[in-house]
N, C-alpha and C. Protein backbone atom coordinates (compact mmCIF):
# COMPACT_ATOMS: atom_id res chain seq x y z
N UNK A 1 -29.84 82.42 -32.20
CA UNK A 1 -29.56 83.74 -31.76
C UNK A 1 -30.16 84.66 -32.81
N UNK A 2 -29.57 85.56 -33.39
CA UNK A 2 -30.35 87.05 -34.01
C UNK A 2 -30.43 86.20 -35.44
N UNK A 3 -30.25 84.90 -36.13
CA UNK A 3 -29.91 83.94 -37.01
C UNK A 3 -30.78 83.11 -36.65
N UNK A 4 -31.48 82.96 -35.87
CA UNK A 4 -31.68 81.17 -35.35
C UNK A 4 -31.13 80.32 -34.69
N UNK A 5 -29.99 80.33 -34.25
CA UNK A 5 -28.76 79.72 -34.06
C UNK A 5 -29.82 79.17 -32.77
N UNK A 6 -29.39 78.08 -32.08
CA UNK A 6 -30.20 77.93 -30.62
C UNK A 6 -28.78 77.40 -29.87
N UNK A 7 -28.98 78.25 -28.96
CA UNK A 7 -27.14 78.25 -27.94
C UNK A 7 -27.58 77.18 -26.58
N UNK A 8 -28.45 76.34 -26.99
CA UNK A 8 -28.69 75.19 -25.68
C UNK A 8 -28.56 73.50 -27.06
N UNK A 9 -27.77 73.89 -28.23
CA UNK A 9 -27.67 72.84 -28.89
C UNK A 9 -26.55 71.99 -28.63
N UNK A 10 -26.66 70.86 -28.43
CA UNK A 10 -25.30 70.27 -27.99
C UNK A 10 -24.46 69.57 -29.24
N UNK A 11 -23.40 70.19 -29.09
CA UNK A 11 -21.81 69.36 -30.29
C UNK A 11 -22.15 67.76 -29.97
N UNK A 12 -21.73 67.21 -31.16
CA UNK A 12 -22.28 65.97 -31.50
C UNK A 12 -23.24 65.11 -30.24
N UNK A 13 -24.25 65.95 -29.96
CA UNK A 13 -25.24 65.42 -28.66
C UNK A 13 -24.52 65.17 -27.13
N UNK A 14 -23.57 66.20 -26.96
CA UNK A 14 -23.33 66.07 -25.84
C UNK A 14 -23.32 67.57 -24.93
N UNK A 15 -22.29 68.23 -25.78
CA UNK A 15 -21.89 69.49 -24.80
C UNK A 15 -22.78 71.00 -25.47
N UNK A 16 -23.30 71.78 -24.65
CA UNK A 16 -23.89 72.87 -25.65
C UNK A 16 -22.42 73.99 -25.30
N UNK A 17 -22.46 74.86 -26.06
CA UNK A 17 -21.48 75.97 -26.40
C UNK A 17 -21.24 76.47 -24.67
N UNK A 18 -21.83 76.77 -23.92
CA UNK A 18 -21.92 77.43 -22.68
C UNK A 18 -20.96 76.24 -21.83
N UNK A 19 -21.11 74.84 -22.07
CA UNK A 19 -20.56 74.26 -21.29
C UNK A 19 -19.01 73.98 -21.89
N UNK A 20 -18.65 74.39 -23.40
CA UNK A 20 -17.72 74.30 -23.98
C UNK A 20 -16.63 74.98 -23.39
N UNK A 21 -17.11 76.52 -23.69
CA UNK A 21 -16.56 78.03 -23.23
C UNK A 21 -16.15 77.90 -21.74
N UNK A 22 -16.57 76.71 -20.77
CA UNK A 22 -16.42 76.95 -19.70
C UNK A 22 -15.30 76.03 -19.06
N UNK A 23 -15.07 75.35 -19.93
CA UNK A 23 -13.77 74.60 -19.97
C UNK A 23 -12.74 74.88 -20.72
N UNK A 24 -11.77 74.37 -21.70
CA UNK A 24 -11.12 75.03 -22.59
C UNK A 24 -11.54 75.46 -23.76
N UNK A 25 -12.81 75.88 -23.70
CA UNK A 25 -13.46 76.18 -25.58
C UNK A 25 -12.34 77.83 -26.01
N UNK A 26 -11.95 78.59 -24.66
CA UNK A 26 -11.90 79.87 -24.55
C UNK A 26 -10.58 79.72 -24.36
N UNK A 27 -9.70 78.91 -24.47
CA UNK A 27 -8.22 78.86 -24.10
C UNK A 27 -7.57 78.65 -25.37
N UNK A 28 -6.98 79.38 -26.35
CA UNK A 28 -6.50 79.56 -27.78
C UNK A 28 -5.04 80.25 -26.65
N UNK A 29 -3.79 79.01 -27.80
CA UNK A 29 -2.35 79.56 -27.73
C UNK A 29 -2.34 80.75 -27.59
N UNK A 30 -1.35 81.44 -27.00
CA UNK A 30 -0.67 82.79 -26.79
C UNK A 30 -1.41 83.72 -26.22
N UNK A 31 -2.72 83.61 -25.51
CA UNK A 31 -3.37 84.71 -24.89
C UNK A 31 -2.60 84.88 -23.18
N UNK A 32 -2.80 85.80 -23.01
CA UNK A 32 -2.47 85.46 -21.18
C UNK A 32 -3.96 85.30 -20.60
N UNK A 33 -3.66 84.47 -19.26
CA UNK A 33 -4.45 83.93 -18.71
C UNK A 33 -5.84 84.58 -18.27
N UNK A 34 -5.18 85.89 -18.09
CA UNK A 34 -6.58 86.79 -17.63
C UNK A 34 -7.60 87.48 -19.18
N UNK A 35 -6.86 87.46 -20.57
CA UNK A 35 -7.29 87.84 -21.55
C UNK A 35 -8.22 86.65 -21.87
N UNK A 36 -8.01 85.14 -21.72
CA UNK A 36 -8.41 83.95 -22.01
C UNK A 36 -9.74 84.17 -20.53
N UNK A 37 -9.43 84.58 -19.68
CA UNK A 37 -10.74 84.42 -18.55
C UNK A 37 -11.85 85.60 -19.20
N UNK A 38 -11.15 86.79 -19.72
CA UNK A 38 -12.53 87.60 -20.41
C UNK A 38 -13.01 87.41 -21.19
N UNK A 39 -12.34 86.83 -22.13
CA UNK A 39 -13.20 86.30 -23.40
C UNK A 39 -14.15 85.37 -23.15
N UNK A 40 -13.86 84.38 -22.45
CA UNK A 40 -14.84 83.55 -21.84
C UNK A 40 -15.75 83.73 -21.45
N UNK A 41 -15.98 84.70 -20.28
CA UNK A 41 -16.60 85.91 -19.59
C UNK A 41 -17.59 86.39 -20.82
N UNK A 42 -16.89 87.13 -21.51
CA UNK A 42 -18.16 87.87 -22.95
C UNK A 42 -18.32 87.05 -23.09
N UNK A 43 -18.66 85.66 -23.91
CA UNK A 43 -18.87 84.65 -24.69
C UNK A 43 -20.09 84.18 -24.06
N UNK A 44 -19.84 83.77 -22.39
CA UNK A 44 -21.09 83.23 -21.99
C UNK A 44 -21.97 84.11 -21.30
N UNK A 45 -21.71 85.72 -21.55
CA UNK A 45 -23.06 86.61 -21.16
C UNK A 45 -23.30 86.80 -22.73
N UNK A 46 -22.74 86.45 -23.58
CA UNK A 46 -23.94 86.54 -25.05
C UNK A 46 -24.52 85.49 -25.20
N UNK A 47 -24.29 83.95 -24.08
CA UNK A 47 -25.02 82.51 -24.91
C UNK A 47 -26.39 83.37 -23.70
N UNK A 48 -25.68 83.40 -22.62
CA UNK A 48 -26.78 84.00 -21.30
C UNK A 48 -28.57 84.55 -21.96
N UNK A 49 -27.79 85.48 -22.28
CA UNK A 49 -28.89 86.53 -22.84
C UNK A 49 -29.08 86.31 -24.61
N UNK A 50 -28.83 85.29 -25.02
CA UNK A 50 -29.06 84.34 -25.96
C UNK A 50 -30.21 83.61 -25.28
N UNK A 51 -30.30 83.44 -24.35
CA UNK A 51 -31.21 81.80 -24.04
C UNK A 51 -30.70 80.66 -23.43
N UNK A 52 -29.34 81.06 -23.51
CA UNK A 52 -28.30 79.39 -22.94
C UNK A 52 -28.80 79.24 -21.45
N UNK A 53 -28.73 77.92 -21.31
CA UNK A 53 -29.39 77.12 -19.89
C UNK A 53 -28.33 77.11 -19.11
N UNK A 54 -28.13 78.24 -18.38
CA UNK A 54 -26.76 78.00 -17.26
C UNK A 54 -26.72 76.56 -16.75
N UNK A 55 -27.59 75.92 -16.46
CA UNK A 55 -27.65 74.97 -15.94
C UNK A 55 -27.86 73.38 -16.39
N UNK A 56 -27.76 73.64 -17.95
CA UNK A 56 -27.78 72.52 -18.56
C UNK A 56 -26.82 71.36 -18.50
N UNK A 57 -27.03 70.23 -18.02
CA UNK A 57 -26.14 69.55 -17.94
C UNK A 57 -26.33 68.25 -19.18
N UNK A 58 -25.37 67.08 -19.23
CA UNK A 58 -25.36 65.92 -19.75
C UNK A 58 -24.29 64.97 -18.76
N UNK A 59 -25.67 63.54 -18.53
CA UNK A 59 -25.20 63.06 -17.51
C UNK A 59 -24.37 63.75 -16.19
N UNK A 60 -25.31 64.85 -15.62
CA UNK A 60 -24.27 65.63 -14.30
C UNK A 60 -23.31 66.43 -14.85
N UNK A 61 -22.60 66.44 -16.24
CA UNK A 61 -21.48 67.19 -16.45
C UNK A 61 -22.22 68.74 -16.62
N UNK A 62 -22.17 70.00 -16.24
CA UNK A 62 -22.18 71.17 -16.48
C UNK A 62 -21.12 72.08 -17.22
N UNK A 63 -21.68 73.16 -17.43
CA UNK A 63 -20.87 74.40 -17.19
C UNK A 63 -20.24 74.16 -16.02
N UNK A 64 -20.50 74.41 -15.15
CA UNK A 64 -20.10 74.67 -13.62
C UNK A 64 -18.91 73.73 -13.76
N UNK A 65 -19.00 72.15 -13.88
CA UNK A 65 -18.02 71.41 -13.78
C UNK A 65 -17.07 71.09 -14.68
N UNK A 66 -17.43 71.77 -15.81
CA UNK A 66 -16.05 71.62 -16.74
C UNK A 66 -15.08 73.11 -16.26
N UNK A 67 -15.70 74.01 -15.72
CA UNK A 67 -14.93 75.30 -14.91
C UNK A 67 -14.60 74.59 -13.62
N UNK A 68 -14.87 74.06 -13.22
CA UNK A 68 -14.20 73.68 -11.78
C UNK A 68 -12.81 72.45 -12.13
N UNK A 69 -13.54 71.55 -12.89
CA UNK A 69 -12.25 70.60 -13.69
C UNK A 69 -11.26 71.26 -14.51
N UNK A 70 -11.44 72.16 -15.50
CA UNK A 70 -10.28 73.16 -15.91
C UNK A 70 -9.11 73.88 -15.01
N UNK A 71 -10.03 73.85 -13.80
CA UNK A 71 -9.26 73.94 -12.60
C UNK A 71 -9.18 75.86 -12.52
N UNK A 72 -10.29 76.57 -12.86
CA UNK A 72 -10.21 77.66 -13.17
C UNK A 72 -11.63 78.63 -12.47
N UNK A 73 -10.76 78.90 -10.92
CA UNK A 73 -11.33 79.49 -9.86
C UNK A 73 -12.39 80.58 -10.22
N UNK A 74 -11.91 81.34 -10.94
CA UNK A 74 -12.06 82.95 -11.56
C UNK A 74 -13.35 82.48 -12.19
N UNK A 75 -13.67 81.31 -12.93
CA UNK A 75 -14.66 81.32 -13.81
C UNK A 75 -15.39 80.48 -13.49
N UNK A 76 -15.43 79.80 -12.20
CA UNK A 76 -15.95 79.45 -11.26
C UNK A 76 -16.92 80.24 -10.27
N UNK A 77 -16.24 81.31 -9.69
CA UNK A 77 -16.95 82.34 -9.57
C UNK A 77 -18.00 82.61 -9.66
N UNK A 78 -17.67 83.08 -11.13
CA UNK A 78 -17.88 84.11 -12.03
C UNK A 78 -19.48 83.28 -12.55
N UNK A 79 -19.43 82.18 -13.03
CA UNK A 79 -20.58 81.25 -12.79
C UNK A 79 -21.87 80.75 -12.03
N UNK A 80 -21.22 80.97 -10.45
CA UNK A 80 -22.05 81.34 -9.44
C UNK A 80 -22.81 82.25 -9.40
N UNK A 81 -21.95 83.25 -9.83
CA UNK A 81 -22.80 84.63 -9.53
C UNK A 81 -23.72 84.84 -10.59
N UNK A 82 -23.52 84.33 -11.52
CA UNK A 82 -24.47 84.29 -12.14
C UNK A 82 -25.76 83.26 -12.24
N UNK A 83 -25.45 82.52 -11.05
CA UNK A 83 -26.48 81.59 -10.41
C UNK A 83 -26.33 79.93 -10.77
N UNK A 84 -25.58 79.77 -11.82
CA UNK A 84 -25.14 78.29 -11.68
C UNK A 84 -24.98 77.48 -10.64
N UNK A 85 -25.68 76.36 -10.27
CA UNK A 85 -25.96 75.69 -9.49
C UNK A 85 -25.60 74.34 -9.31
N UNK A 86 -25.25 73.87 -10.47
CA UNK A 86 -24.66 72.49 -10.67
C UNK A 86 -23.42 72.25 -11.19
C-alpha cells in the first residue's frame, strides 16, 4: 500500500487480508453487530482500492465464502455489489 505493503499477500500462504476481514478478521469483543459490519466495510474498500483481488481465492475458499460461512448476509451483499463472484 502507500508502504509497499501488497494487500493480495496471503497469512502463512493461505488467506490474503480481504478474505480475512470477510470472515471474523473484523469481529473484536464488545462492538455491536452493525459497528463490526462497518468496519469491515472500510477495511475492504481500503484493501479494494489498495489493489486487493476481490476475487482471490485458495483452493475455492474466497472472500465471498468466508462472508457467506460467517453466516453474515449484510456483507454478503455488500461483496456482490462490489462484484465478487466467487
Amino acid at each position: 500500500m502507500s508502504r509497499g505493503a501488497d494487500p493480495n499477500q496471503k497469512c502463512y500462504g493461505k488467506y490474503t487480508p480481504l478474505m480475512m476481514v470477510s470472515g471474523k478478521g473484523a469481529d473484536p469483543e464488545g462492538l455491536a453487530e452493525w459497528d463490526r459490519l462497518e468496519i469491515a466495510m472500510k477495511i475492504i474498500v481500503i484493501l479494494l482500492r489498495n489493489g486487493a483481488d476481490l476475487d482471490a481465492n485458495t483452493k475455492g475458499v474466497s472472500a465471498l465464502h468466508f462472508a457467506n460461512q460467517s453466516k453474515n448476509l449484510d456483507l454478503v451483499m455488500f461483496l456482490k455489489s462490489l462484484g465478487a463472484s466467487q
